[in-house]
ModelCIF file with pLDDT and N, C-alpha, C, O atoms, coordinates in Angstrom:
data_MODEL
#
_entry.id   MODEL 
#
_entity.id                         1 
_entity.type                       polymer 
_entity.pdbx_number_of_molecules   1 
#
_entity_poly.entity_id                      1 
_entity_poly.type                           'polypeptide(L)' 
_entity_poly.nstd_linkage                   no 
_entity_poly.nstd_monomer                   no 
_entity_poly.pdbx_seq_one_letter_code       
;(UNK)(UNK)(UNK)(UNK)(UNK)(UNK)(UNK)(UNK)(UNK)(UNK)(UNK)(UNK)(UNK)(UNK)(UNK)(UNK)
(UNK)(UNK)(UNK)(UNK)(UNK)(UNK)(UNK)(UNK)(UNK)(UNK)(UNK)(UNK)(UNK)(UNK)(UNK)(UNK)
(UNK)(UNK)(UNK)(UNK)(UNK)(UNK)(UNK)(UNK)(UNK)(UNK)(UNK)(UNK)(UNK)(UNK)(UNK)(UNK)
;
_entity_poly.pdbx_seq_one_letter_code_can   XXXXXXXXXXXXXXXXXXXXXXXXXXXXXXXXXXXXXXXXXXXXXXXX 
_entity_poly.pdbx_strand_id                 A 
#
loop_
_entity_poly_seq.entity_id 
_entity_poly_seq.num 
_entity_poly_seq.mon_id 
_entity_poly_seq.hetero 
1 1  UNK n 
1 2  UNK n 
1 3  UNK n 
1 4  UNK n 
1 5  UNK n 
1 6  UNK n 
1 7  UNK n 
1 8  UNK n 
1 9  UNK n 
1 10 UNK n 
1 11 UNK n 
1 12 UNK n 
1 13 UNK n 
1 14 UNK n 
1 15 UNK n 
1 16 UNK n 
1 17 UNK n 
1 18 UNK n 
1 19 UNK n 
1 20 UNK n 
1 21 UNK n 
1 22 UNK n 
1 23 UNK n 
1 24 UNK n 
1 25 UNK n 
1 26 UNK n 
1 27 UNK n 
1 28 UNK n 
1 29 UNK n 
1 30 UNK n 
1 31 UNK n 
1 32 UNK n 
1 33 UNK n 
1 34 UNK n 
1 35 UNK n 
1 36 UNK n 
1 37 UNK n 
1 38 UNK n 
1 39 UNK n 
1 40 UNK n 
1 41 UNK n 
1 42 UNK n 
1 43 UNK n 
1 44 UNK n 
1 45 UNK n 
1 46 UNK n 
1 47 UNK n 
1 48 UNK n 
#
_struct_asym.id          A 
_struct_asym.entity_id   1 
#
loop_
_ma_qa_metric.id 
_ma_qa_metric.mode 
_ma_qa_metric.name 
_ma_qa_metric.software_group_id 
_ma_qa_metric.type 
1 global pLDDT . pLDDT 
2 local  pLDDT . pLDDT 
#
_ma_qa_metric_global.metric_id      1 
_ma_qa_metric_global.metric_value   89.33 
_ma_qa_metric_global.model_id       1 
_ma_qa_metric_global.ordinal_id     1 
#
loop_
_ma_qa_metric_local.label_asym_id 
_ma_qa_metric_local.label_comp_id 
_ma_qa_metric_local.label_seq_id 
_ma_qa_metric_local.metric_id 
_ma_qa_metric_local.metric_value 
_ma_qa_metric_local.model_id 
_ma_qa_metric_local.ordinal_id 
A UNK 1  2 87.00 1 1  
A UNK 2  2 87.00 1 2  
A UNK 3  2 92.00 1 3  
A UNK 4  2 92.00 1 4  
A UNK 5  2 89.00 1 5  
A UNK 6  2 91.00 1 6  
A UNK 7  2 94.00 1 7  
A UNK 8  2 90.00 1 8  
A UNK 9  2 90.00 1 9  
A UNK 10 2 93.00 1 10 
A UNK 11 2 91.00 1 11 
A UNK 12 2 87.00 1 12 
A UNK 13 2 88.00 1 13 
A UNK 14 2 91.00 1 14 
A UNK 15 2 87.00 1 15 
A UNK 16 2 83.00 1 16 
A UNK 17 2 82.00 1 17 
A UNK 18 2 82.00 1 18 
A UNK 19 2 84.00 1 19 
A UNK 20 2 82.00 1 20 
A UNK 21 2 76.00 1 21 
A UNK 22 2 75.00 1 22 
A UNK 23 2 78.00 1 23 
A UNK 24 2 76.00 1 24 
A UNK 25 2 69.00 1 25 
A UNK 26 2 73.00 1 26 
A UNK 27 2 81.00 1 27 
A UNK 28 2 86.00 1 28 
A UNK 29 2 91.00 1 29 
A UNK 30 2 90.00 1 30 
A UNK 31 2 91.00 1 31 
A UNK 32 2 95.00 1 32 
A UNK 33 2 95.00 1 33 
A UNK 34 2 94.00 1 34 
A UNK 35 2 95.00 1 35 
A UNK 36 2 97.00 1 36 
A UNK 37 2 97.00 1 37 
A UNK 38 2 97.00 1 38 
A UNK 39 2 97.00 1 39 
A UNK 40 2 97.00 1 40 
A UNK 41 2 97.00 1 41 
A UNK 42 2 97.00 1 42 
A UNK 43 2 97.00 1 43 
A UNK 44 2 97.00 1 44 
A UNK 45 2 97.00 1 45 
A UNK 46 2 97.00 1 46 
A UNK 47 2 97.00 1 47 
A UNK 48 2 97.00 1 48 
#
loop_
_atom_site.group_PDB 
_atom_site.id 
_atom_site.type_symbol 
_atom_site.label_atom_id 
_atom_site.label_alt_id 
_atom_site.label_comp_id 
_atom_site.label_asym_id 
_atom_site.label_entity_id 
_atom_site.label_seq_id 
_atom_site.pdbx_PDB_ins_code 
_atom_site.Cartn_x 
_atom_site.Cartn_y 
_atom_site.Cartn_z 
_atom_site.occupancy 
_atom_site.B_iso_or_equiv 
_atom_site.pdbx_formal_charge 
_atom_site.auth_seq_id 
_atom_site.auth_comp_id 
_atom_site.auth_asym_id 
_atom_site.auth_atom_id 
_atom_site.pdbx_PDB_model_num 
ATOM 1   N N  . UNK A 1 1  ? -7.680  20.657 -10.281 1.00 87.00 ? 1  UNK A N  1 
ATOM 2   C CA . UNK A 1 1  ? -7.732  19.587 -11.274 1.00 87.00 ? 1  UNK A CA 1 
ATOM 3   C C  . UNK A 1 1  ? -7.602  18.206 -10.626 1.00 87.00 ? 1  UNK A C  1 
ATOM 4   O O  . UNK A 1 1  ? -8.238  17.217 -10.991 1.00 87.00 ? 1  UNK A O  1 
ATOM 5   N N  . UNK A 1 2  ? -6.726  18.239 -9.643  1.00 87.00 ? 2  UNK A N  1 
ATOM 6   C CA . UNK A 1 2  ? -6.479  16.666 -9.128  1.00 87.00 ? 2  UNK A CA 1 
ATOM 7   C C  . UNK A 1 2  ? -7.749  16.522 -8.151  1.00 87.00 ? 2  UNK A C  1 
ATOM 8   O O  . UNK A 1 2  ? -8.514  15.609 -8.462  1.00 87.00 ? 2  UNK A O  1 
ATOM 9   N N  . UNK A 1 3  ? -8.063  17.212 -7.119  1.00 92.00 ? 3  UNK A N  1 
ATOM 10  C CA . UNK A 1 3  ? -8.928  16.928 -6.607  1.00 92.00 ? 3  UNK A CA 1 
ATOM 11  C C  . UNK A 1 3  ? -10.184 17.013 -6.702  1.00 92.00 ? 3  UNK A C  1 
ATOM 12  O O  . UNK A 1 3  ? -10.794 16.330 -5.879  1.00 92.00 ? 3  UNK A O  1 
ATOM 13  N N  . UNK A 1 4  ? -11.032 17.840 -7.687  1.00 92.00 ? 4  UNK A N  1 
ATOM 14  C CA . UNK A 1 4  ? -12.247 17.926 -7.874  1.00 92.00 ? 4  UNK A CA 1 
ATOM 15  C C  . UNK A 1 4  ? -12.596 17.782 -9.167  1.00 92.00 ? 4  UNK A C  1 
ATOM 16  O O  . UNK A 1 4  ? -13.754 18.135 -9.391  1.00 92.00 ? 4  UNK A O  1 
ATOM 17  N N  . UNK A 1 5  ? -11.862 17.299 -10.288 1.00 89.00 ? 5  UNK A N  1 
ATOM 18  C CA . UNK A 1 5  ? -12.513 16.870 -11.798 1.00 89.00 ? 5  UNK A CA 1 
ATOM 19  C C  . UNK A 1 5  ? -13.755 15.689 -11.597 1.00 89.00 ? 5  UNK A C  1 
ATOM 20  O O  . UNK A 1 5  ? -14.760 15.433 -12.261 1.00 89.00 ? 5  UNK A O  1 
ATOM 21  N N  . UNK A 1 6  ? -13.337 15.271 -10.701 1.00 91.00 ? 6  UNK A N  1 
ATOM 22  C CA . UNK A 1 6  ? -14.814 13.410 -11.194 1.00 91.00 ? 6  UNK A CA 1 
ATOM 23  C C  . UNK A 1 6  ? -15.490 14.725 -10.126 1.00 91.00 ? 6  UNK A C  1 
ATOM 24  O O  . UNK A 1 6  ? -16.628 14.667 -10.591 1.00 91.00 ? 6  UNK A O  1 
ATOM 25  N N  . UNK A 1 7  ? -15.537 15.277 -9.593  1.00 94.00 ? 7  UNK A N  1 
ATOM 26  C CA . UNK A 1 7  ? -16.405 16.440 -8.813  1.00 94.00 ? 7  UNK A CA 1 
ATOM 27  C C  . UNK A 1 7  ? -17.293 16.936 -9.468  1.00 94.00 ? 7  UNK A C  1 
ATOM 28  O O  . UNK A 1 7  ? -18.522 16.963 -9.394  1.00 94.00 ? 7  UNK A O  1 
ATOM 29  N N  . UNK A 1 8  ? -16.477 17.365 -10.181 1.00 90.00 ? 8  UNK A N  1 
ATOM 30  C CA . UNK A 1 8  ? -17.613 18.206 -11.463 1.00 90.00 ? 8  UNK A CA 1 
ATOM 31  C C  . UNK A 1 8  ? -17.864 17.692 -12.510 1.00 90.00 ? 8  UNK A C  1 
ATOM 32  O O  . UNK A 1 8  ? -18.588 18.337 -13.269 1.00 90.00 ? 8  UNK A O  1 
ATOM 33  N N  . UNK A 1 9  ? -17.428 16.506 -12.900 1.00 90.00 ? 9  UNK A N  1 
ATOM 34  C CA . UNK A 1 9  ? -18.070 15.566 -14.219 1.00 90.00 ? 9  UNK A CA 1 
ATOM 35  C C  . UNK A 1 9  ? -19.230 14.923 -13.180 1.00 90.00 ? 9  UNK A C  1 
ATOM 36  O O  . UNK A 1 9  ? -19.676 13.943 -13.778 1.00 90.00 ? 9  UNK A O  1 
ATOM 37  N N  . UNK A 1 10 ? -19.774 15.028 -12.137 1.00 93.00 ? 10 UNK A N  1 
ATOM 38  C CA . UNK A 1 10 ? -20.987 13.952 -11.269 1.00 93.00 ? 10 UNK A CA 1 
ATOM 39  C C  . UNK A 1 10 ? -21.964 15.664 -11.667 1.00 93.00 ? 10 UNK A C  1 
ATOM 40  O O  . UNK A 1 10 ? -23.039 15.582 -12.261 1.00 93.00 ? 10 UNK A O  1 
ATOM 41  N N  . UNK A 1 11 ? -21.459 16.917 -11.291 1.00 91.00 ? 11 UNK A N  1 
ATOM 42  C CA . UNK A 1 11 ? -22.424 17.836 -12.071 1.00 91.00 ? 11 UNK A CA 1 
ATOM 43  C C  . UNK A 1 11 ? -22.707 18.176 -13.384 1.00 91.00 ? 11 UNK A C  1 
ATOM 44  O O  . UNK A 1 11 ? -23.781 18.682 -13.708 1.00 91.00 ? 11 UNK A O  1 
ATOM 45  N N  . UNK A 1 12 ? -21.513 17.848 -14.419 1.00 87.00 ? 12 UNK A N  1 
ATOM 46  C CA . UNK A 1 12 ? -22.125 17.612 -15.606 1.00 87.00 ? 12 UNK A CA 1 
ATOM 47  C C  . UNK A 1 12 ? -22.757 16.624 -15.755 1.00 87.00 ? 12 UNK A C  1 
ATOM 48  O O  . UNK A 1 12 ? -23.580 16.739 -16.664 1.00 87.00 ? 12 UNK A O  1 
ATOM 49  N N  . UNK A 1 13 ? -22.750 15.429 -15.139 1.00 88.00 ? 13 UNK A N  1 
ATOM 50  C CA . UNK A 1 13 ? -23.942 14.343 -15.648 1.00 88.00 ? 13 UNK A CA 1 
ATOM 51  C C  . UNK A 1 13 ? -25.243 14.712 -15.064 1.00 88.00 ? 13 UNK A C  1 
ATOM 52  O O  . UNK A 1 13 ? -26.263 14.628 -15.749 1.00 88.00 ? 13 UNK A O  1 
ATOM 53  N N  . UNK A 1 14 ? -25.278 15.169 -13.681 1.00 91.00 ? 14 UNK A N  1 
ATOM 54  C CA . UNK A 1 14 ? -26.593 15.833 -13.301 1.00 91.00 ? 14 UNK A CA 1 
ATOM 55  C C  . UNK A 1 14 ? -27.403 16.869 -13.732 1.00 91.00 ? 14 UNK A C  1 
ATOM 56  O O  . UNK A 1 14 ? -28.631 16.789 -13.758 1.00 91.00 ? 14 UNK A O  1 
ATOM 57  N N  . UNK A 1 15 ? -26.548 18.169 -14.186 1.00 87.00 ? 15 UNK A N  1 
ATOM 58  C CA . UNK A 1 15 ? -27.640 19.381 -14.456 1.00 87.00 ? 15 UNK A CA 1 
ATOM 59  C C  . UNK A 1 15 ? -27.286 19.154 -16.381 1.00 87.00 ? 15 UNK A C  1 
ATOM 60  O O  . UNK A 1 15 ? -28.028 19.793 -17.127 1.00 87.00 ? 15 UNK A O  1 
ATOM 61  N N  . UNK A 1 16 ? -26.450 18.480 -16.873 1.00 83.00 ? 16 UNK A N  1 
ATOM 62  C CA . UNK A 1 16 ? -26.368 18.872 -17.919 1.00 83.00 ? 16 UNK A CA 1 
ATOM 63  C C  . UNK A 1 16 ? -26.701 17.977 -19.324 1.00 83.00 ? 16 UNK A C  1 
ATOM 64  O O  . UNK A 1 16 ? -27.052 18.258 -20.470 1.00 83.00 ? 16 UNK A O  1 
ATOM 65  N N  . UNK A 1 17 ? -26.451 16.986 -18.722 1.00 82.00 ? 17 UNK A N  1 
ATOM 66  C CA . UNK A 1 17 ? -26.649 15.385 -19.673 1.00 82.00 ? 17 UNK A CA 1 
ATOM 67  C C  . UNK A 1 17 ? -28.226 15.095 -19.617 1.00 82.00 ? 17 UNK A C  1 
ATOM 68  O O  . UNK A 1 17 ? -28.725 14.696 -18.565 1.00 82.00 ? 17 UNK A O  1 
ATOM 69  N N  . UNK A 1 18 ? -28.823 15.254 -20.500 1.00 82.00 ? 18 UNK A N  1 
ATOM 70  C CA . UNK A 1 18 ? -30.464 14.392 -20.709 1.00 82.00 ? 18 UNK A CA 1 
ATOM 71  C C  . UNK A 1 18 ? -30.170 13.589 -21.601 1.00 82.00 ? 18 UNK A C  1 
ATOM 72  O O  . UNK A 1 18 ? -29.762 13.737 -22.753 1.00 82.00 ? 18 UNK A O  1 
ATOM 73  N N  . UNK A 1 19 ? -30.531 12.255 -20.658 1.00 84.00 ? 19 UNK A N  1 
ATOM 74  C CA . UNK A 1 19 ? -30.621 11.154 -21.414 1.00 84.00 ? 19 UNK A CA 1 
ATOM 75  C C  . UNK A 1 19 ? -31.440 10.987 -21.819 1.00 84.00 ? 19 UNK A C  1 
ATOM 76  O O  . UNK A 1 19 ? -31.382 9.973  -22.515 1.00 84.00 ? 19 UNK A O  1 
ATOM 77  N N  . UNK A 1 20 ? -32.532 11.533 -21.818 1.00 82.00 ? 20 UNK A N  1 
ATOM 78  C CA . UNK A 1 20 ? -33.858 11.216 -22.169 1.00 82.00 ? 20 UNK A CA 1 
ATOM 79  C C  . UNK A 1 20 ? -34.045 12.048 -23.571 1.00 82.00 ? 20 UNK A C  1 
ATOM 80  O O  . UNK A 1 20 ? -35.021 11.728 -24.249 1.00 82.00 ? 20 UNK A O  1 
ATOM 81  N N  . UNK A 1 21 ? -33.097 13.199 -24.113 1.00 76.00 ? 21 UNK A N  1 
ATOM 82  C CA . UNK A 1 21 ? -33.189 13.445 -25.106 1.00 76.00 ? 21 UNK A CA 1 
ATOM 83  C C  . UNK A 1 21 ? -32.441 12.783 -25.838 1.00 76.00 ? 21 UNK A C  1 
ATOM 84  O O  . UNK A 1 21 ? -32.891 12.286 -26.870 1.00 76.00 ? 21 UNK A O  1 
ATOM 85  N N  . UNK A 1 22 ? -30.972 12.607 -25.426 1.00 75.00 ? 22 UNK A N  1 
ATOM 86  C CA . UNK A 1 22 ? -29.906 11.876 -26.021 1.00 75.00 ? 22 UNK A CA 1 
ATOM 87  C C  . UNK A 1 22 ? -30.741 10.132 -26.806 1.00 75.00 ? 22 UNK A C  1 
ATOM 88  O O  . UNK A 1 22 ? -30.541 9.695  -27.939 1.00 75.00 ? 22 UNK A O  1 
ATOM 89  N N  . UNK A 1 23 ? -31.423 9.664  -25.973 1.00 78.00 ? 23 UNK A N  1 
ATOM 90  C CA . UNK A 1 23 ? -32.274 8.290  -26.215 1.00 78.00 ? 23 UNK A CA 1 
ATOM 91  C C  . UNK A 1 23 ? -33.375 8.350  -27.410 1.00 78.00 ? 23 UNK A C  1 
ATOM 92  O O  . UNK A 1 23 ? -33.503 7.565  -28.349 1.00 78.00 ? 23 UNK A O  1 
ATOM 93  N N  . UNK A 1 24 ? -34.215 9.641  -27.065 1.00 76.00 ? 24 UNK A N  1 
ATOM 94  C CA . UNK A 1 24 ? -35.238 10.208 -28.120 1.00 76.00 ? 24 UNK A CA 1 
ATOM 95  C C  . UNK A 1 24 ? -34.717 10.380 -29.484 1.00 76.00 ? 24 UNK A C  1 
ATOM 96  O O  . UNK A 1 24 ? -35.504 10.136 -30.399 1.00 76.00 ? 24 UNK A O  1 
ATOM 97  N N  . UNK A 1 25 ? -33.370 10.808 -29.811 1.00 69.00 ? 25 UNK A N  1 
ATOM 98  C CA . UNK A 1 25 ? -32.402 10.886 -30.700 1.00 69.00 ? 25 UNK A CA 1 
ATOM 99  C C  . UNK A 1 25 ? -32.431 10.057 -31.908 1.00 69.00 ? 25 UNK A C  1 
ATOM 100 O O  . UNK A 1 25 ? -32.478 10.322 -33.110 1.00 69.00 ? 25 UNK A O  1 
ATOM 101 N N  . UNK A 1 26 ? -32.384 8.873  -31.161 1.00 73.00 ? 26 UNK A N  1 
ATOM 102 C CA . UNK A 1 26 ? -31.669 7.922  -31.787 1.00 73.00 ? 26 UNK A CA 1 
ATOM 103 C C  . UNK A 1 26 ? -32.329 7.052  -32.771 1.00 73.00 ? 26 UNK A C  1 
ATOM 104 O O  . UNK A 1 26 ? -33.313 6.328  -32.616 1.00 73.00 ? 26 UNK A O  1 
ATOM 105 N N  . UNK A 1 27 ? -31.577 7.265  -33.850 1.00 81.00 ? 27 UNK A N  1 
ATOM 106 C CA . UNK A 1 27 ? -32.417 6.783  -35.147 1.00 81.00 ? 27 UNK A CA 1 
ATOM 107 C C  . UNK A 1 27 ? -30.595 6.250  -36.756 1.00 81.00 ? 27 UNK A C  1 
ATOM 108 O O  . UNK A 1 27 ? -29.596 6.767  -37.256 1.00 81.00 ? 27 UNK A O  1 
ATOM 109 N N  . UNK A 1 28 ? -31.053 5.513  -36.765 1.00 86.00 ? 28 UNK A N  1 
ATOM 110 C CA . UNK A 1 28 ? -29.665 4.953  -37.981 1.00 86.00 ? 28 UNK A CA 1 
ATOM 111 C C  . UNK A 1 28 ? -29.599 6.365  -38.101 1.00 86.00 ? 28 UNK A C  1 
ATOM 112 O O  . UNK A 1 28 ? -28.982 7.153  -37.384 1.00 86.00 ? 28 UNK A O  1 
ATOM 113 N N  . UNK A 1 29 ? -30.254 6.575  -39.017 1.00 91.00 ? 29 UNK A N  1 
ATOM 114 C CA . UNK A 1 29 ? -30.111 7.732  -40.115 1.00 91.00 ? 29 UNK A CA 1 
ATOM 115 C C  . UNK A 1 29 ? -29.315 9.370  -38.947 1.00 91.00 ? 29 UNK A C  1 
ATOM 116 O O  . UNK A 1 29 ? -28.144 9.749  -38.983 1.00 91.00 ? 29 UNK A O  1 
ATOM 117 N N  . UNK A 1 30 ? -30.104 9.785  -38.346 1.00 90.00 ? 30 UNK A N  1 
ATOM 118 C CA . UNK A 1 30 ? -29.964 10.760 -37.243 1.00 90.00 ? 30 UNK A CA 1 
ATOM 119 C C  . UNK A 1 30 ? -28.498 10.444 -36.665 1.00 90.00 ? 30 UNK A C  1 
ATOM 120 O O  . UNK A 1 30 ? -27.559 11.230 -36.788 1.00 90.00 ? 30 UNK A O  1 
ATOM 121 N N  . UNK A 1 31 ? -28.414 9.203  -36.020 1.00 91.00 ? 31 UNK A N  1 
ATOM 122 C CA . UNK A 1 31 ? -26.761 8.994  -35.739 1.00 91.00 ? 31 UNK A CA 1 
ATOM 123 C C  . UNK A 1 31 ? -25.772 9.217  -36.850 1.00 91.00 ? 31 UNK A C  1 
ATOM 124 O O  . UNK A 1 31 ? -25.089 10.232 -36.987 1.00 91.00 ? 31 UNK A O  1 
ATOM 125 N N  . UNK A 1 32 ? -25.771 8.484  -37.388 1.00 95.00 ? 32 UNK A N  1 
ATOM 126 C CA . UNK A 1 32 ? -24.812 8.583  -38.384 1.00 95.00 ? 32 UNK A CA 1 
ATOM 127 C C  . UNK A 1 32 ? -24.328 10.036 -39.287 1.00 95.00 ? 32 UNK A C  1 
ATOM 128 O O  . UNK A 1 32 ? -23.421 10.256 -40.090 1.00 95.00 ? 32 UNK A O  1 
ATOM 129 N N  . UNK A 1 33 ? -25.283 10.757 -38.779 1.00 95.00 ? 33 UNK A N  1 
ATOM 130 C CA . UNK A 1 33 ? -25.142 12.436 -39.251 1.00 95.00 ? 33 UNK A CA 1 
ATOM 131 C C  . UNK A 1 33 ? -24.305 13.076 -37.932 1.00 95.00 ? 33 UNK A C  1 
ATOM 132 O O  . UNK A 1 33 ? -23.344 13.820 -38.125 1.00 95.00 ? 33 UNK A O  1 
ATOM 133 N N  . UNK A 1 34 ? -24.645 12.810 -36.917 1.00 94.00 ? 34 UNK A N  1 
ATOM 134 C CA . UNK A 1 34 ? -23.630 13.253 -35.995 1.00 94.00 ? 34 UNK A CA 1 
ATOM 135 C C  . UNK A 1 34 ? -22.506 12.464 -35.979 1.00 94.00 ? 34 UNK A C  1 
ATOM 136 O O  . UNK A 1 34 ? -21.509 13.186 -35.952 1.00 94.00 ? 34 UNK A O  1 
ATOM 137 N N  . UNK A 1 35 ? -22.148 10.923 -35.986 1.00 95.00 ? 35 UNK A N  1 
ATOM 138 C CA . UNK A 1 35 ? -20.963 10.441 -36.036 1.00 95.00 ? 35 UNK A CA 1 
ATOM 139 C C  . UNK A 1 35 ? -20.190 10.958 -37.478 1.00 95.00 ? 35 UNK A C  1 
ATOM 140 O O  . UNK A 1 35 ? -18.965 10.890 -37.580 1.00 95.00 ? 35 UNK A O  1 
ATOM 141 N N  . UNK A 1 36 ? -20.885 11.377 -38.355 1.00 97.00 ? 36 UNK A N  1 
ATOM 142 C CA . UNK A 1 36 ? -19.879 11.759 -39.259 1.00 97.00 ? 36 UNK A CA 1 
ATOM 143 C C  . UNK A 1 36 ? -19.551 13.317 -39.384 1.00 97.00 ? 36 UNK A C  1 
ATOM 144 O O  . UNK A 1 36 ? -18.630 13.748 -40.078 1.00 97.00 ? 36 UNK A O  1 
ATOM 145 N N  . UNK A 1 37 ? -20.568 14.249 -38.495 1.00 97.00 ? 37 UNK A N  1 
ATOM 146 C CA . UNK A 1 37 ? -19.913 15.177 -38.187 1.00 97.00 ? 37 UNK A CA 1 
ATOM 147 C C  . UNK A 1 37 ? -18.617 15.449 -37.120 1.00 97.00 ? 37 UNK A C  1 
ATOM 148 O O  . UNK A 1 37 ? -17.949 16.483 -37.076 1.00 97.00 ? 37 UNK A O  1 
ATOM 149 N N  . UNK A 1 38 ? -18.466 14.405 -36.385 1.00 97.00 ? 38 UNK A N  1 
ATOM 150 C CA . UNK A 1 38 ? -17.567 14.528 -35.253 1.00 97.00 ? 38 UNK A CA 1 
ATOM 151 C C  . UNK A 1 38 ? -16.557 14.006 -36.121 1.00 97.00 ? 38 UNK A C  1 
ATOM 152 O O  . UNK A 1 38 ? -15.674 14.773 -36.504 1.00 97.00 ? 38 UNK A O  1 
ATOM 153 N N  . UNK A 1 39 ? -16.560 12.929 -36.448 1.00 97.00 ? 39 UNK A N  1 
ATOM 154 C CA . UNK A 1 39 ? -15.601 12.334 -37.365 1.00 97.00 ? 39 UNK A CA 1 
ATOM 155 C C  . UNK A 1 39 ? -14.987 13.629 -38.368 1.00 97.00 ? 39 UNK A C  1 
ATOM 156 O O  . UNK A 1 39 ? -13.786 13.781 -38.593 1.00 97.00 ? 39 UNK A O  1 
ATOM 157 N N  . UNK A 1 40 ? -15.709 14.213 -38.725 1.00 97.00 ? 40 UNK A N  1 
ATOM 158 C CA . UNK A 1 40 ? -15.527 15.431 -39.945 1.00 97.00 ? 40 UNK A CA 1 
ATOM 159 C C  . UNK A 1 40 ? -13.841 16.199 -38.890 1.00 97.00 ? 40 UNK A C  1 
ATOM 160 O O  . UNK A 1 40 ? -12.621 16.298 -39.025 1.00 97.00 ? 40 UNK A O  1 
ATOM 161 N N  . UNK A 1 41 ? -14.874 16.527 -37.968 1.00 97.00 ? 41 UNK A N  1 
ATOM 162 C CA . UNK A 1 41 ? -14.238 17.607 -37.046 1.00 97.00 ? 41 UNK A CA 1 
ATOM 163 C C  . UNK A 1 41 ? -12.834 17.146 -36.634 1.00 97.00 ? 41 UNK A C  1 
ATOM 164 O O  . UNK A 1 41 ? -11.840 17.838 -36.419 1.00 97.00 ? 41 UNK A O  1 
ATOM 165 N N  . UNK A 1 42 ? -13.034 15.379 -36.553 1.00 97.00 ? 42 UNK A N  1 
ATOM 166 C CA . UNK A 1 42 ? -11.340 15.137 -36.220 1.00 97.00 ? 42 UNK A CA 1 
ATOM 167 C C  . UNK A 1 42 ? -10.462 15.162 -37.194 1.00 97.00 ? 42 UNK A C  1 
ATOM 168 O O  . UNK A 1 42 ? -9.313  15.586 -37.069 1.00 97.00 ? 42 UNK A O  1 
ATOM 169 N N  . UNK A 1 43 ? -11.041 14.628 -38.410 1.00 97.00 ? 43 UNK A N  1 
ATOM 170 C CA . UNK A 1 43 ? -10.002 14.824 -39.516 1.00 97.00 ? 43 UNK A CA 1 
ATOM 171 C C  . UNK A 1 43 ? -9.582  15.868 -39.919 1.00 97.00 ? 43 UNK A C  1 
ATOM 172 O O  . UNK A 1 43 ? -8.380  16.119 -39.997 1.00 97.00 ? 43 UNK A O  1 
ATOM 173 N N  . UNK A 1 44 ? -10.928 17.014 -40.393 1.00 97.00 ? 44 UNK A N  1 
ATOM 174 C CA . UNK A 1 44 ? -10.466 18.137 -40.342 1.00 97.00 ? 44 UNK A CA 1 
ATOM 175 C C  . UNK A 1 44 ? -8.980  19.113 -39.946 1.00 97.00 ? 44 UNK A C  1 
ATOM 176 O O  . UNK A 1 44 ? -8.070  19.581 -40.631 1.00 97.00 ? 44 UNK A O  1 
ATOM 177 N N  . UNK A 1 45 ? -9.332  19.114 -38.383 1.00 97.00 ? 45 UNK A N  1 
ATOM 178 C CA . UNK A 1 45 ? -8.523  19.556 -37.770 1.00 97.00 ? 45 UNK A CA 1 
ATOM 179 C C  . UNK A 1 45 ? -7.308  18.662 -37.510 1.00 97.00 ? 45 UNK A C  1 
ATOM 180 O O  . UNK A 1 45 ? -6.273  19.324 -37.583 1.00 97.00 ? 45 UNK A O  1 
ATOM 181 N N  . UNK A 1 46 ? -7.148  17.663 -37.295 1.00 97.00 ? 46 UNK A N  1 
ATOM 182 C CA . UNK A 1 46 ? -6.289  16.875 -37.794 1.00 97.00 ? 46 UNK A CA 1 
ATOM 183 C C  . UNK A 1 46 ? -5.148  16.577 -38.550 1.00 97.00 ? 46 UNK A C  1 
ATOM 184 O O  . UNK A 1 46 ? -4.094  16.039 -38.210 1.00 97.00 ? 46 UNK A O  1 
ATOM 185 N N  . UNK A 1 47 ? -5.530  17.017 -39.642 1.00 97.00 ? 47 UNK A N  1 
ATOM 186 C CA . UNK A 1 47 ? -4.843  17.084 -40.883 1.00 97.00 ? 47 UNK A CA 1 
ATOM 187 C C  . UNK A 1 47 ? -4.242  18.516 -41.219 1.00 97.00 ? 47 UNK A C  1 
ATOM 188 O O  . UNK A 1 47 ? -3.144  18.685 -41.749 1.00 97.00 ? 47 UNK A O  1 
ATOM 189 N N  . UNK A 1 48 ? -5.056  19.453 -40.863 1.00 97.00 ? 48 UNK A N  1 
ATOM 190 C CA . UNK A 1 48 ? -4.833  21.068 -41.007 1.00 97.00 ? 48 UNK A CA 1 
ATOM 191 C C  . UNK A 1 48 ? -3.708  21.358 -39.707 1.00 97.00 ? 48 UNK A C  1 
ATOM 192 O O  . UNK A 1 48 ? -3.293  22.497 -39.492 1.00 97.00 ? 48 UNK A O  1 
#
């Protein structure tokens, strides 16, 4: 954990992150359905 986490977050940004879909995404409407599902998920659990 101390020595190799930013290790392996430089391979999750490489094999796993597309920005190029993440970018294609993006639309008011389309965001705001995922920010209010994440949002969902914190309160949710949150509160429970």
């Amino acid at each position: 954990m101390k020595n190799l986490t930013a290790t392996l977050l430089v391979g999750i940004g490489v094999a796993y992150t597309d920005l190029g879909q993440i970018v294609s995404a993006f639309s008011g409407q389309y965001l705001l359905l995922v920010g209010v599902t994440v949002l969902g998920a914190i309160i949710g659990s949150a509160l429970v």
